[in-house]
PDB file of N, CA and C in Angstrom:
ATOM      1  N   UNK A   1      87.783 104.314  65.074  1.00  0.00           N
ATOM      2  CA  UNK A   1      86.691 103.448  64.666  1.00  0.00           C
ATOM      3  C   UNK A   1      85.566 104.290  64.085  1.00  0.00           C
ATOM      4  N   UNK A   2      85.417 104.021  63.602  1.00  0.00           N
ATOM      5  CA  UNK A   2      83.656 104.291  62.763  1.00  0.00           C
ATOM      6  C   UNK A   2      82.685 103.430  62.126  1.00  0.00           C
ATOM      7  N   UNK A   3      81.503 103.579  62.527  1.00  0.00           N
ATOM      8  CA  UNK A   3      80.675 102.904  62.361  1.00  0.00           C
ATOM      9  C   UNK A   3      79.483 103.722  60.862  1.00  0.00           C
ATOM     10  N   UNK A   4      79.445 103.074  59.728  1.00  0.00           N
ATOM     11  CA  UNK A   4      78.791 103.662  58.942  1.00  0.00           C
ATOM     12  C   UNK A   4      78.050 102.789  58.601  1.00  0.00           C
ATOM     13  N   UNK A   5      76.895 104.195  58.638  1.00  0.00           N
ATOM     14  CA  UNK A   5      74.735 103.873  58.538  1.00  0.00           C
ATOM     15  C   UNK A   5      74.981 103.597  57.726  1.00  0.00           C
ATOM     16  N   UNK A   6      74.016 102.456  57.302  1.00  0.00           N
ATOM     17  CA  UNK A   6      73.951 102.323  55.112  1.00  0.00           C
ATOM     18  C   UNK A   6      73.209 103.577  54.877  1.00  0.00           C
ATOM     19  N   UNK A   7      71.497 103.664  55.360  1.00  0.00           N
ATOM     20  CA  UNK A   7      71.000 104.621  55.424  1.00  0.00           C
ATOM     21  C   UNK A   7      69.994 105.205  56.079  1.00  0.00           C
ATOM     22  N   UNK A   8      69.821 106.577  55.929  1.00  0.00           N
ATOM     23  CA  UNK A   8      69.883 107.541  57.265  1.00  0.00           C
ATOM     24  C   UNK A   8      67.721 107.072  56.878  1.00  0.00           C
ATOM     25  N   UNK A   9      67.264 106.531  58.086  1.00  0.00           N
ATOM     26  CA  UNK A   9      65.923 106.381  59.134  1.00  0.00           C
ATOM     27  C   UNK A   9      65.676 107.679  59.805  1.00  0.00           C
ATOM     28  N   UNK A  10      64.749 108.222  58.896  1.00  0.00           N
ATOM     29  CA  UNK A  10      64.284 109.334  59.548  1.00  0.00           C
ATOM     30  C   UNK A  10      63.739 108.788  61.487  1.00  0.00           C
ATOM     31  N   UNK A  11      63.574 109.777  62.440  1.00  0.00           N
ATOM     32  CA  UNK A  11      63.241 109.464  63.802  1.00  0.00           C
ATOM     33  C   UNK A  11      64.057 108.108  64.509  1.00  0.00           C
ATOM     34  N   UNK A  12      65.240 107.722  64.071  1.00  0.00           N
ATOM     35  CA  UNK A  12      65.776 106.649  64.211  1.00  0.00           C
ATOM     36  C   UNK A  12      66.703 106.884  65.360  1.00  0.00           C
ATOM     37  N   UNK A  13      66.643 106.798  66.907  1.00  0.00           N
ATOM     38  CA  UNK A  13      67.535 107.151  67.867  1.00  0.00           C
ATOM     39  C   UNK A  13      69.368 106.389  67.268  1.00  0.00           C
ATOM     40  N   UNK A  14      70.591 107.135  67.141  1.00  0.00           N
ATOM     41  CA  UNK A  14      71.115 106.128  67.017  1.00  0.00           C
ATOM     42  C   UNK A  14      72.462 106.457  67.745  1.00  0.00           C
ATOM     43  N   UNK A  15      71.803 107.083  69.513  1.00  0.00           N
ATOM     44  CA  UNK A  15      73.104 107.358  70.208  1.00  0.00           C
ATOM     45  C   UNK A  15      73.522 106.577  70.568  1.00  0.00           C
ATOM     46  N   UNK A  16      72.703 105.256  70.887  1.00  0.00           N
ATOM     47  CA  UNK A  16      73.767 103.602  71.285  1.00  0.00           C
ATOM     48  C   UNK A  16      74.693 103.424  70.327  1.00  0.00           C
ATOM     49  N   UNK A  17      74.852 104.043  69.420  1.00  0.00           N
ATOM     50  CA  UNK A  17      75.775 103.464  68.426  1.00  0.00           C
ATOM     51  C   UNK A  17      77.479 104.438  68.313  1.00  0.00           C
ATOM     52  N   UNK A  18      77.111 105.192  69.012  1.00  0.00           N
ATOM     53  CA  UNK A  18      78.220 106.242  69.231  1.00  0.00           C
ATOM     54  C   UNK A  18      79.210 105.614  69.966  1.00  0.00           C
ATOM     55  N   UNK A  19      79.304 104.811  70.665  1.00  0.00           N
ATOM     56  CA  UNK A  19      79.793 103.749  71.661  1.00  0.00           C
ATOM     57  C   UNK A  19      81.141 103.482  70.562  1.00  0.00           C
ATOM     58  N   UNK A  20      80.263 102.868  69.596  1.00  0.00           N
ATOM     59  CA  UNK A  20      80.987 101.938  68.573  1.00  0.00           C
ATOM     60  C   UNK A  20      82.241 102.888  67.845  1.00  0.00           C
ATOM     61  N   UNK A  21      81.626 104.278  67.468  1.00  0.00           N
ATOM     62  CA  UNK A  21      83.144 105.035  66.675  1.00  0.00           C
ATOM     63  C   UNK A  21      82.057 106.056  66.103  1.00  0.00           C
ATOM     64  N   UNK A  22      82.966 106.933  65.701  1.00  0.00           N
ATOM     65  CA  UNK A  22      82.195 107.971  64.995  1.00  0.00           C
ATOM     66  C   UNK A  22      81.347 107.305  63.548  1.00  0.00           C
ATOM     67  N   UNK A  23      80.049 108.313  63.824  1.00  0.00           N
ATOM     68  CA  UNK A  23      78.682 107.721  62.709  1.00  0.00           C
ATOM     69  C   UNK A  23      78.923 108.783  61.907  1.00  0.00           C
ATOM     70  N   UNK A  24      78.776 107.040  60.461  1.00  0.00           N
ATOM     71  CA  UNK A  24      79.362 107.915  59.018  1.00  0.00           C
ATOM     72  C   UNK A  24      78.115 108.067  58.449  1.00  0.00           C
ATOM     73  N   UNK A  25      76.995 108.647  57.444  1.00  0.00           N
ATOM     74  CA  UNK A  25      75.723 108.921  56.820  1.00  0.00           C
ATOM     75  C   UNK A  25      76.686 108.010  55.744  1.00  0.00           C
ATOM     76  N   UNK A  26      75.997 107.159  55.343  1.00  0.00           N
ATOM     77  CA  UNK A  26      76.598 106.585  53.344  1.00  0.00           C
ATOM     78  C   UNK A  26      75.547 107.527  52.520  1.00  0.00           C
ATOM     79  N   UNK A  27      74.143 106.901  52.796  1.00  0.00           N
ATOM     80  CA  UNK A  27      73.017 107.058  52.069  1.00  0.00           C
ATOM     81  C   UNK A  27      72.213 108.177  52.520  1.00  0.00           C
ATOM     82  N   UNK A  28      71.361 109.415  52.213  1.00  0.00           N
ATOM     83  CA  UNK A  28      70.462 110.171  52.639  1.00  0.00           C
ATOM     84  C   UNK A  28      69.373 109.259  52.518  1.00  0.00           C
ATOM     85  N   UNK A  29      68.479 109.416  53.360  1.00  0.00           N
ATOM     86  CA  UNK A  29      66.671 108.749  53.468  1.00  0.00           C
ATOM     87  C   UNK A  29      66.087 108.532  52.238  1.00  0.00           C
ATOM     88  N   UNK A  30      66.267 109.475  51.334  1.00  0.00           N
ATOM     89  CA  UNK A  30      65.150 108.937  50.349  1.00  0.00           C
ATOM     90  C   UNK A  30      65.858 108.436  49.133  1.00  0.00           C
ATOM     91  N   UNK A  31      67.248 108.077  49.415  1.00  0.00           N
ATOM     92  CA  UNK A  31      67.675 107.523  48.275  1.00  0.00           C
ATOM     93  C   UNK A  31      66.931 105.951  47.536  1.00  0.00           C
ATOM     94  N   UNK A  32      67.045 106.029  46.155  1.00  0.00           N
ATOM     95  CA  UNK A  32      66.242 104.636  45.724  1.00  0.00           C
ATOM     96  C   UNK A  32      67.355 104.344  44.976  1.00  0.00           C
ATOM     97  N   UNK A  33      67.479 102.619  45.265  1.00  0.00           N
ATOM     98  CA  UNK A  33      68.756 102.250  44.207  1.00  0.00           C
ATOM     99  C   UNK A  33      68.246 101.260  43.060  1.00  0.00           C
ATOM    100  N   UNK A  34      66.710 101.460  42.665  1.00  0.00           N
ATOM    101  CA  UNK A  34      65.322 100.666  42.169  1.00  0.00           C
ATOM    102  C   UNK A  34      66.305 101.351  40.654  1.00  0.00           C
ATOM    103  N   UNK A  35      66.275 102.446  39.866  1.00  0.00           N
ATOM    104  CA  UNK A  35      66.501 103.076  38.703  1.00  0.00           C
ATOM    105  C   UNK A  35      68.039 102.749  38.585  1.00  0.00           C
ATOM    106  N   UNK A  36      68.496 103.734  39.128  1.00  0.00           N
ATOM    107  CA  UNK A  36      70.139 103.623  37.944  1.00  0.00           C
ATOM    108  C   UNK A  36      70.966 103.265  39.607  1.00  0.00           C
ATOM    109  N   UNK A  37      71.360 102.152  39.789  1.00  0.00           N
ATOM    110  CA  UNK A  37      72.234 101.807  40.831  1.00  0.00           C
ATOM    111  C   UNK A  37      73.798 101.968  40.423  1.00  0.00           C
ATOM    112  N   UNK A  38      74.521 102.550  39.273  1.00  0.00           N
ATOM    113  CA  UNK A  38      75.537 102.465  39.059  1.00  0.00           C
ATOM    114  C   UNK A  38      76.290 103.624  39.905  1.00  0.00           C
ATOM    115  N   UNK A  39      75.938 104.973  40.070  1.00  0.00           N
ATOM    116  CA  UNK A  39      75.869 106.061  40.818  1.00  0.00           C
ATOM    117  C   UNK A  39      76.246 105.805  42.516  1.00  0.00           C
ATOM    118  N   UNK A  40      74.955 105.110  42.471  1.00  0.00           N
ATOM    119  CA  UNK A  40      75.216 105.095  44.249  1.00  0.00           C
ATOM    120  C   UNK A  40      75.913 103.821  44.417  1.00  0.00           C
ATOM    121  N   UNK A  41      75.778 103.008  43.733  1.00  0.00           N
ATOM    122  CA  UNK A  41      77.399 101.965  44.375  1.00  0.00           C
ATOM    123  C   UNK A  41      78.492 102.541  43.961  1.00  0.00           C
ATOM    124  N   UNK A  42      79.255 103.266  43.378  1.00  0.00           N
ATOM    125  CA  UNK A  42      80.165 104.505  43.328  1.00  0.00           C
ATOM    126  C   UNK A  42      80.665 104.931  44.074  1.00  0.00           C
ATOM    127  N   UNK A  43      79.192 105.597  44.472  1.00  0.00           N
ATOM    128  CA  UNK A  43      79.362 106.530  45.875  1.00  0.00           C
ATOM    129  C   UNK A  43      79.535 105.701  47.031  1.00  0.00           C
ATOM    130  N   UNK A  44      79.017 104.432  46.862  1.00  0.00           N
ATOM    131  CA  UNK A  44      79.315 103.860  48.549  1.00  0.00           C
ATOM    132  C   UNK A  44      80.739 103.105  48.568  1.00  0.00           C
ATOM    133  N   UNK A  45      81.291 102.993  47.423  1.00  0.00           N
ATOM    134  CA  UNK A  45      82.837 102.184  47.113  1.00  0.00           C
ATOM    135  C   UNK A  45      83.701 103.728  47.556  1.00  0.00           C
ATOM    136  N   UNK A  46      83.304 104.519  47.120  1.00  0.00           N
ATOM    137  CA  UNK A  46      84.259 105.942  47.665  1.00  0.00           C
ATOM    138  C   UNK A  46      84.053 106.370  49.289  1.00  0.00           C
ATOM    139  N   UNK A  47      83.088 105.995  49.636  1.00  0.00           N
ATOM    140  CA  UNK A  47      82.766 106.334  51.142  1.00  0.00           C
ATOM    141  C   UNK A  47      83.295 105.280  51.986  1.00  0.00           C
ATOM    142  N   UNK A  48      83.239 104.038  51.295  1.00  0.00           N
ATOM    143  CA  UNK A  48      83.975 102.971  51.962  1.00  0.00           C
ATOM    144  C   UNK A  48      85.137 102.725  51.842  1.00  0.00           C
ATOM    145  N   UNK A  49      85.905 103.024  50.987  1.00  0.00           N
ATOM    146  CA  UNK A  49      87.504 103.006  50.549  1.00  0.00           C
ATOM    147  C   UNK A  49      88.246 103.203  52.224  1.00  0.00           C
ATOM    148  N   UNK A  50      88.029 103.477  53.021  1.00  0.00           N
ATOM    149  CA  UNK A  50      89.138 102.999  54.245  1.00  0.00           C
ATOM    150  C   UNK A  50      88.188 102.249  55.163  1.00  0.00           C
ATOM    151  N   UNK A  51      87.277 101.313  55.109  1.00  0.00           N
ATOM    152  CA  UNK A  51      86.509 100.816  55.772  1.00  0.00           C
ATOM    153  C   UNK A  51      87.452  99.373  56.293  1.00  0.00           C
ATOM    154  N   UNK A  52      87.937  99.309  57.798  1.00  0.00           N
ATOM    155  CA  UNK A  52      88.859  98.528  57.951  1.00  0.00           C
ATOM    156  C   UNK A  52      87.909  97.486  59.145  1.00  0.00           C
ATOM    157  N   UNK A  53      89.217  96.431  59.592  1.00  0.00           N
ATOM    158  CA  UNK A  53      88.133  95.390  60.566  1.00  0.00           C
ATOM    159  C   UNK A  53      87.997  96.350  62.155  1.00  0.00           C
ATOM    160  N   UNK A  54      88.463  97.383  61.663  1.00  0.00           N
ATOM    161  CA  UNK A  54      87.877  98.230  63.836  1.00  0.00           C
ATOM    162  C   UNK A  54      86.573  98.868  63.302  1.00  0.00           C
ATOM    163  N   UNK A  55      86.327  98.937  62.169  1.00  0.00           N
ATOM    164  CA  UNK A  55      84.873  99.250  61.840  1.00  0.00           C
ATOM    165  C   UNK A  55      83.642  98.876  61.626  1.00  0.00           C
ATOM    166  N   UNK A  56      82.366  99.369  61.779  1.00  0.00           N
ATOM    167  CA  UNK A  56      81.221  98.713  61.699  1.00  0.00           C
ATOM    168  C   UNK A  56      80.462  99.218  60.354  1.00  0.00           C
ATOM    169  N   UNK A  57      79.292  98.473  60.345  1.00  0.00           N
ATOM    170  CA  UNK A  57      78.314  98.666  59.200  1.00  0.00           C
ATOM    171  C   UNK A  57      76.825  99.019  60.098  1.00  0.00           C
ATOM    172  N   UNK A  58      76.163  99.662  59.952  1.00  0.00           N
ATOM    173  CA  UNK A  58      75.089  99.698  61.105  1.00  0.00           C
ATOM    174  C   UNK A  58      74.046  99.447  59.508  1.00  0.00           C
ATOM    175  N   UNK A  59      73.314  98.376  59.751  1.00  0.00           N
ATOM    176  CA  UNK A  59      72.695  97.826  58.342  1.00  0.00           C
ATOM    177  C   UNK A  59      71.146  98.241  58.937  1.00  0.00           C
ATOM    178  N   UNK A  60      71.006  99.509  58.186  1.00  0.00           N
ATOM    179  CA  UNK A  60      69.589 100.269  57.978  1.00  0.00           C
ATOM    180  C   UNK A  60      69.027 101.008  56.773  1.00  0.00           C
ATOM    181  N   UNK A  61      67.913 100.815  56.495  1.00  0.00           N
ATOM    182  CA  UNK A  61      66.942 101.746  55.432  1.00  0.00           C
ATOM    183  C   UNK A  61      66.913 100.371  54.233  1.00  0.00           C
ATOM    184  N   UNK A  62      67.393 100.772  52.857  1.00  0.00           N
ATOM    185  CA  UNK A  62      67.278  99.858  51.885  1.00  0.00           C
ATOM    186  C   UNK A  62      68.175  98.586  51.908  1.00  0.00           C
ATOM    187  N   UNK A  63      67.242  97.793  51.588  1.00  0.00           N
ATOM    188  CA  UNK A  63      68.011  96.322  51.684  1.00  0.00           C
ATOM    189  C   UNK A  63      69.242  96.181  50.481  1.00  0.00           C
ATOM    190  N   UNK A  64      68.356  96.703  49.459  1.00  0.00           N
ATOM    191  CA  UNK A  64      69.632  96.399  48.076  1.00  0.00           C
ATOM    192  C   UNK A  64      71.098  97.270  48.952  1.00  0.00           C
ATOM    193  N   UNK A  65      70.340  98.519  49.310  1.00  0.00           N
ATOM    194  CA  UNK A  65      71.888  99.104  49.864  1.00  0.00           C
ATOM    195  C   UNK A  65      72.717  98.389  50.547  1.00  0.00           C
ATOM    196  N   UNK A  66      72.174  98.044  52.293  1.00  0.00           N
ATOM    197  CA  UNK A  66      72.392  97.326  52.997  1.00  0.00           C
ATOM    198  C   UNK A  66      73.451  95.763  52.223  1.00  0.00           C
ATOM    199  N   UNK A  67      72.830  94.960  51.333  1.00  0.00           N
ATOM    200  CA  UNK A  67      73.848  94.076  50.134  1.00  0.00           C
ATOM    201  C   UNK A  67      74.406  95.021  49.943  1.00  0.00           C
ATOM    202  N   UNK A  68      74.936  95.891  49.269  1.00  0.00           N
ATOM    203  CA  UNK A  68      75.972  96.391  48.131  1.00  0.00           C
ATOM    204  C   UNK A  68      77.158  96.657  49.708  1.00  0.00           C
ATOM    205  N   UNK A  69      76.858  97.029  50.782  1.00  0.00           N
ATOM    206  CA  UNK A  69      77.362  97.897  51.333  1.00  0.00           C
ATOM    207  C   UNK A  69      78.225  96.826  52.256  1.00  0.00           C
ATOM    208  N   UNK A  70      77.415  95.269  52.132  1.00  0.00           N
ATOM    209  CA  UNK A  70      77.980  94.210  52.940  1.00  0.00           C
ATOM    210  C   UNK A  70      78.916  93.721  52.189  1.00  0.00           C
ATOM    211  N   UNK A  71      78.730  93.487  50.570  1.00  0.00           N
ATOM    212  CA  UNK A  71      79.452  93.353  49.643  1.00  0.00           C
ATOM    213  C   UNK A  71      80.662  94.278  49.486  1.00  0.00           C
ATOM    214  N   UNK A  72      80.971  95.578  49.918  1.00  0.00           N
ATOM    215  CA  UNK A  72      81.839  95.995  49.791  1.00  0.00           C
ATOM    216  C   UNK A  72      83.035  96.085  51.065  1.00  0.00           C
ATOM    217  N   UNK A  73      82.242  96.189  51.783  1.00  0.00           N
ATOM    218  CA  UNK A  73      82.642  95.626  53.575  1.00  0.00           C
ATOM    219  C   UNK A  73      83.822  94.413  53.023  1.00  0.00           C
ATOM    220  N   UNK A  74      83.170  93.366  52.829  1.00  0.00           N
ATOM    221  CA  UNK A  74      83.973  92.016  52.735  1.00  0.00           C
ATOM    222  C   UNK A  74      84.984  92.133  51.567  1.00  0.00           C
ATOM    223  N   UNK A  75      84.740  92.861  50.524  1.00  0.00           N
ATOM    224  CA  UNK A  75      85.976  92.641  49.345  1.00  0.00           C
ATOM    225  C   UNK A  75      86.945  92.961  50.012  1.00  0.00           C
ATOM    226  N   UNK A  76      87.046  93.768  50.756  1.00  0.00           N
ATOM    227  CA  UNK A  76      88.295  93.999  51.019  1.00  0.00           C
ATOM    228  C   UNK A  76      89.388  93.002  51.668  1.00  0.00           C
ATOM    229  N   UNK A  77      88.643  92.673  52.518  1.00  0.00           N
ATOM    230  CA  UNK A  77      89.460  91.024  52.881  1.00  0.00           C
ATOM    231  C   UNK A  77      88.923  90.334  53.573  1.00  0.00           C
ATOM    232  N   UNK A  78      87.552  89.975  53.177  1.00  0.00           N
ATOM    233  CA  UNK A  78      86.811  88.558  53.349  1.00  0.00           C
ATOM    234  C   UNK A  78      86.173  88.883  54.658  1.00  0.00           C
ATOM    235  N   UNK A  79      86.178  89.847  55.684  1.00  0.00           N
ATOM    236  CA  UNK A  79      85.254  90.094  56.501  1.00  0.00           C
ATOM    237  C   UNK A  79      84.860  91.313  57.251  1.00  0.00           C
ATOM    238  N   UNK A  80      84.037  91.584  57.525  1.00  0.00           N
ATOM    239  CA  UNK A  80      83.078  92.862  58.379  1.00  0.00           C
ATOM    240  C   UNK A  80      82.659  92.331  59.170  1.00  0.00           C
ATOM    241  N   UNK A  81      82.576  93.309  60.032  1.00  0.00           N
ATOM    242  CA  UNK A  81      81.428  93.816  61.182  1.00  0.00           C
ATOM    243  C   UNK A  81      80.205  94.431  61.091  1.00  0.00           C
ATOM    244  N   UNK A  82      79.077  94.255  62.239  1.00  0.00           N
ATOM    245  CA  UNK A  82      77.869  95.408  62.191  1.00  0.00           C
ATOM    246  C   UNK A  82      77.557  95.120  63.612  1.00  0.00           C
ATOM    247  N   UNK A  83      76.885  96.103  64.013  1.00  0.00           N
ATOM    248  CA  UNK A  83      76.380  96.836  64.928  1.00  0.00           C
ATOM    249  C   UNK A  83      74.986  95.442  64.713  1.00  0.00           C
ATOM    250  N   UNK A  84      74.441  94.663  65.707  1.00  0.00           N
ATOM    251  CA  UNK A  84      72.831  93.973  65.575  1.00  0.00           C
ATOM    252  C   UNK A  84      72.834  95.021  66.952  1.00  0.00           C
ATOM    253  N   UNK A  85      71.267  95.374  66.816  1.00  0.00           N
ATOM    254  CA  UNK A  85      70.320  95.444  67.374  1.00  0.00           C
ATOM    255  C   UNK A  85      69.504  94.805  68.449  1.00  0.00           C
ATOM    256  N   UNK A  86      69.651  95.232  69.930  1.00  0.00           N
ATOM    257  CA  UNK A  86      68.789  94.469  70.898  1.00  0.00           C
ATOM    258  C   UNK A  86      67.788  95.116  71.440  1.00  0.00           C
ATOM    259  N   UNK A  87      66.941  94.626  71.803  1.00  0.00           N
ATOM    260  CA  UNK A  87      65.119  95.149  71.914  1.00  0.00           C
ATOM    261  C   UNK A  87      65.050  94.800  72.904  1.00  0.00           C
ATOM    262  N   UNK A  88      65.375  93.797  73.556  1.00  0.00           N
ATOM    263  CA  UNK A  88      65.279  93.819  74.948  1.00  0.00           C
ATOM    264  C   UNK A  88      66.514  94.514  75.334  1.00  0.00           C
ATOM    265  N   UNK A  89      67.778  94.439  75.579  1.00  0.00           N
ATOM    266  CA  UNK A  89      68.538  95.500  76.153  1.00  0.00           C
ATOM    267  C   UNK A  89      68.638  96.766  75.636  1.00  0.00           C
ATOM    268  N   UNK A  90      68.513  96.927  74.465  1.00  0.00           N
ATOM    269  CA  UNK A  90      68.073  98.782  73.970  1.00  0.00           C
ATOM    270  C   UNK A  90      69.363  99.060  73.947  1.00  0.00           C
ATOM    271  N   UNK A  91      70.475  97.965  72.922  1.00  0.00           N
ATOM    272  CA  UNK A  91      71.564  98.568  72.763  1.00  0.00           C
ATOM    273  C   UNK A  91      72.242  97.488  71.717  1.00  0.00           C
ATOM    274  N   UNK A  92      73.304  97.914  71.083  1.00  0.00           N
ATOM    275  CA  UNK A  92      74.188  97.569  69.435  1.00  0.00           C
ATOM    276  C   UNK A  92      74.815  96.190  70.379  1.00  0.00           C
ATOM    277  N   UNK A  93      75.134  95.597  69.439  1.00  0.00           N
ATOM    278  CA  UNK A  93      75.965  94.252  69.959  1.00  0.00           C
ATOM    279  C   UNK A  93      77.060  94.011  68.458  1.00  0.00           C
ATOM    280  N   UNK A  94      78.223  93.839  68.320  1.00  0.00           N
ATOM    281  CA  UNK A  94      78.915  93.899  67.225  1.00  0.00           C
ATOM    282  C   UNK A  94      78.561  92.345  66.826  1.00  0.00           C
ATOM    283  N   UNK A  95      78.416  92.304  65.763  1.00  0.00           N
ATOM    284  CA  UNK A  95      78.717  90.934  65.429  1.00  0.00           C
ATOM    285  C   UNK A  95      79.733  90.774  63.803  1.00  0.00           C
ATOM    286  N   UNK A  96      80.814  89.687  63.894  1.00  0.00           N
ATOM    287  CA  UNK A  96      81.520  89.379  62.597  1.00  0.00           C
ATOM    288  C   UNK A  96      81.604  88.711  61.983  1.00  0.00           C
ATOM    289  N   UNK A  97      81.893  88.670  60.566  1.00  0.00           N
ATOM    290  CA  UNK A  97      81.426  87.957  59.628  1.00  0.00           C
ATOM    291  C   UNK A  97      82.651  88.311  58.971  1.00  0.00           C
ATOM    292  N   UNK A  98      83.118  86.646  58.724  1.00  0.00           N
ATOM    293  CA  UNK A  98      84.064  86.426  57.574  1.00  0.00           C
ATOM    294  C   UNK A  98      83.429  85.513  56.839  1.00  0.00           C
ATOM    295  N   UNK A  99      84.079  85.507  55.227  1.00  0.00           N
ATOM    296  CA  UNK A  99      83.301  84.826  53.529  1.00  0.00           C
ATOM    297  C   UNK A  99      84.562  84.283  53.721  1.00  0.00           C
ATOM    298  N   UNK A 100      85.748  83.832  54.094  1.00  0.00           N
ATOM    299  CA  UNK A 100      86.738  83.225  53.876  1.00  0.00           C
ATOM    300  C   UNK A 100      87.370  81.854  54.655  1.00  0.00           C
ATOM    301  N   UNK A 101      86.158  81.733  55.103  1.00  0.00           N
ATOM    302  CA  UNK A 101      86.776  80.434  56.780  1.00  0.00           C
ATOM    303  C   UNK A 101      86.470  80.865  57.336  1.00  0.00           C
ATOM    304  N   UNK A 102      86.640  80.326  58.932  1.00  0.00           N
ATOM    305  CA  UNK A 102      86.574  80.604  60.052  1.00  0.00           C
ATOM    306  C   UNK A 102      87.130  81.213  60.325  1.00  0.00           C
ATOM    307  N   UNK A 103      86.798  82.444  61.544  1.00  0.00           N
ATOM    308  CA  UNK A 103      87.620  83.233  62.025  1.00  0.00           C
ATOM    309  C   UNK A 103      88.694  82.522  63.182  1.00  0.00           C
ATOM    310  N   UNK A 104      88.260  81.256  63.622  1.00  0.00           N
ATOM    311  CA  UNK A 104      88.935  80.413  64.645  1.00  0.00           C
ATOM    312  C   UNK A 104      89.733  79.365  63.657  1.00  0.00           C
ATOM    313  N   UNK A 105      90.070  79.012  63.988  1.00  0.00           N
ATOM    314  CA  UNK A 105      90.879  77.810  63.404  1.00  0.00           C
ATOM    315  C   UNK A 105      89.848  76.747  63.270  1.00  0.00           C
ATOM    316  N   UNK A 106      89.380  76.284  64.872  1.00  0.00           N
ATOM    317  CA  UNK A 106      88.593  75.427  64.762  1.00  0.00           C
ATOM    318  C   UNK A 106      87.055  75.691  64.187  1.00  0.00           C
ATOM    319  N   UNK A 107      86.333  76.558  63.928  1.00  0.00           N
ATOM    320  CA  UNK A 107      85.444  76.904  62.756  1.00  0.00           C
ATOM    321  C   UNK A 107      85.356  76.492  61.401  1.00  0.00           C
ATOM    322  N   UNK A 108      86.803  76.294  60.661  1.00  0.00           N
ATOM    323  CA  UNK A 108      87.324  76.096  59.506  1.00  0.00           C
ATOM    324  C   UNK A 108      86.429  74.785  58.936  1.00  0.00           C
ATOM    325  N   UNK A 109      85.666  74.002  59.498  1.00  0.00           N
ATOM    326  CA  UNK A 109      84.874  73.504  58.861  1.00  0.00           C
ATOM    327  C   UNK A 109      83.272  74.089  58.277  1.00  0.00           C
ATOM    328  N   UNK A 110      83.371  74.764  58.926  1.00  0.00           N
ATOM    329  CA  UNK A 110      82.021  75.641  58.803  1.00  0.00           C
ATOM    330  C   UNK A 110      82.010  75.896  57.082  1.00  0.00           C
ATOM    331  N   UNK A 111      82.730  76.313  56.468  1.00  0.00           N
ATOM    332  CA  UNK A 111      82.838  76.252  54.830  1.00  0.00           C
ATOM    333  C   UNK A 111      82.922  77.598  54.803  1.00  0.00           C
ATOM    334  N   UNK A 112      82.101  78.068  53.199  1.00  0.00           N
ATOM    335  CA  UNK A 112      82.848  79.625  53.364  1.00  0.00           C
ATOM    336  C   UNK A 112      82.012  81.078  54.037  1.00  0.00           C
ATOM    337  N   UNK A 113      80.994  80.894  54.825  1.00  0.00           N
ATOM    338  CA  UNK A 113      80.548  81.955  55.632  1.00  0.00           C
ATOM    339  C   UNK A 113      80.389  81.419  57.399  1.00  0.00           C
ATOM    340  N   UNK A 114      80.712  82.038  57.863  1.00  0.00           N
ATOM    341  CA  UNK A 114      81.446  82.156  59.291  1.00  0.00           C
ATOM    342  C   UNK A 114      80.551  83.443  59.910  1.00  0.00           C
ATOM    343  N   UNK A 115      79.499  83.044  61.019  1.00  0.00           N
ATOM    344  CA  UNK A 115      78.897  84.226  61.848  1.00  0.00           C
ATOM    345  C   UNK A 115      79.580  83.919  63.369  1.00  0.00           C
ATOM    346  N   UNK A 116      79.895  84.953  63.767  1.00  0.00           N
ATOM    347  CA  UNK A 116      80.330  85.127  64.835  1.00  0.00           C
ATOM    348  C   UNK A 116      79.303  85.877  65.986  1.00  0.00           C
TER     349      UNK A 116
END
């Protein structure tokens, strides 16, 4: 399992997340995807190329990233995981997301996004 940062939060504790699988860096801190975004969605389609469903997304730093990175999560076959965040327990909680139906049978009305 592995769990990959979109991007790296400077002072950002993120040993609760070690739990989950080894932590992948996608993005360094000061990346901006504001100018030429063709580059770094590239780079995050090559970093993600074995990104399977025992894996997570830990969705931090830039939002456009954070999209591109959820967007690439799901092409592969309609759903991902991520790591949410709890403030009162001070620890990752997985949550999943399929774009294709329900992950239950009985969900299947829900239409085409499904939070788990």
């Amino acid at each position: 399992m592995t769990v990959y940062v979109v991007q790296e939060v400077p002072g950002r504790n993120l040993v609760p997340a070690h739990k989950y699988g080894e932590l992948e860096l996608l993005l360094p801190a000061k990346t901006n995807l504001m100018l030429s975004t063709g580059p770094e969605v590239n780079r995050l389609k090559r970093k993600l190329l074995d990104f399977s469903d025992d894996d997570y997304l830990l969705l931090m730093g830039d939002p456009a990233a954070i999209g591109i990175c959820c967007a690439i999560a799901a092409q592969k076959n309609g759903r991902y995981s991520v790591l949410k965040w709890d403030r009162q327990h001070m620890t990752y909680y997985p949550v999943a997301f399929s774009l294709r139906g329900g992950i239950n049978s009985d969900e299947s009305d829900l239409g085409d996004l499904y939070v788990q």
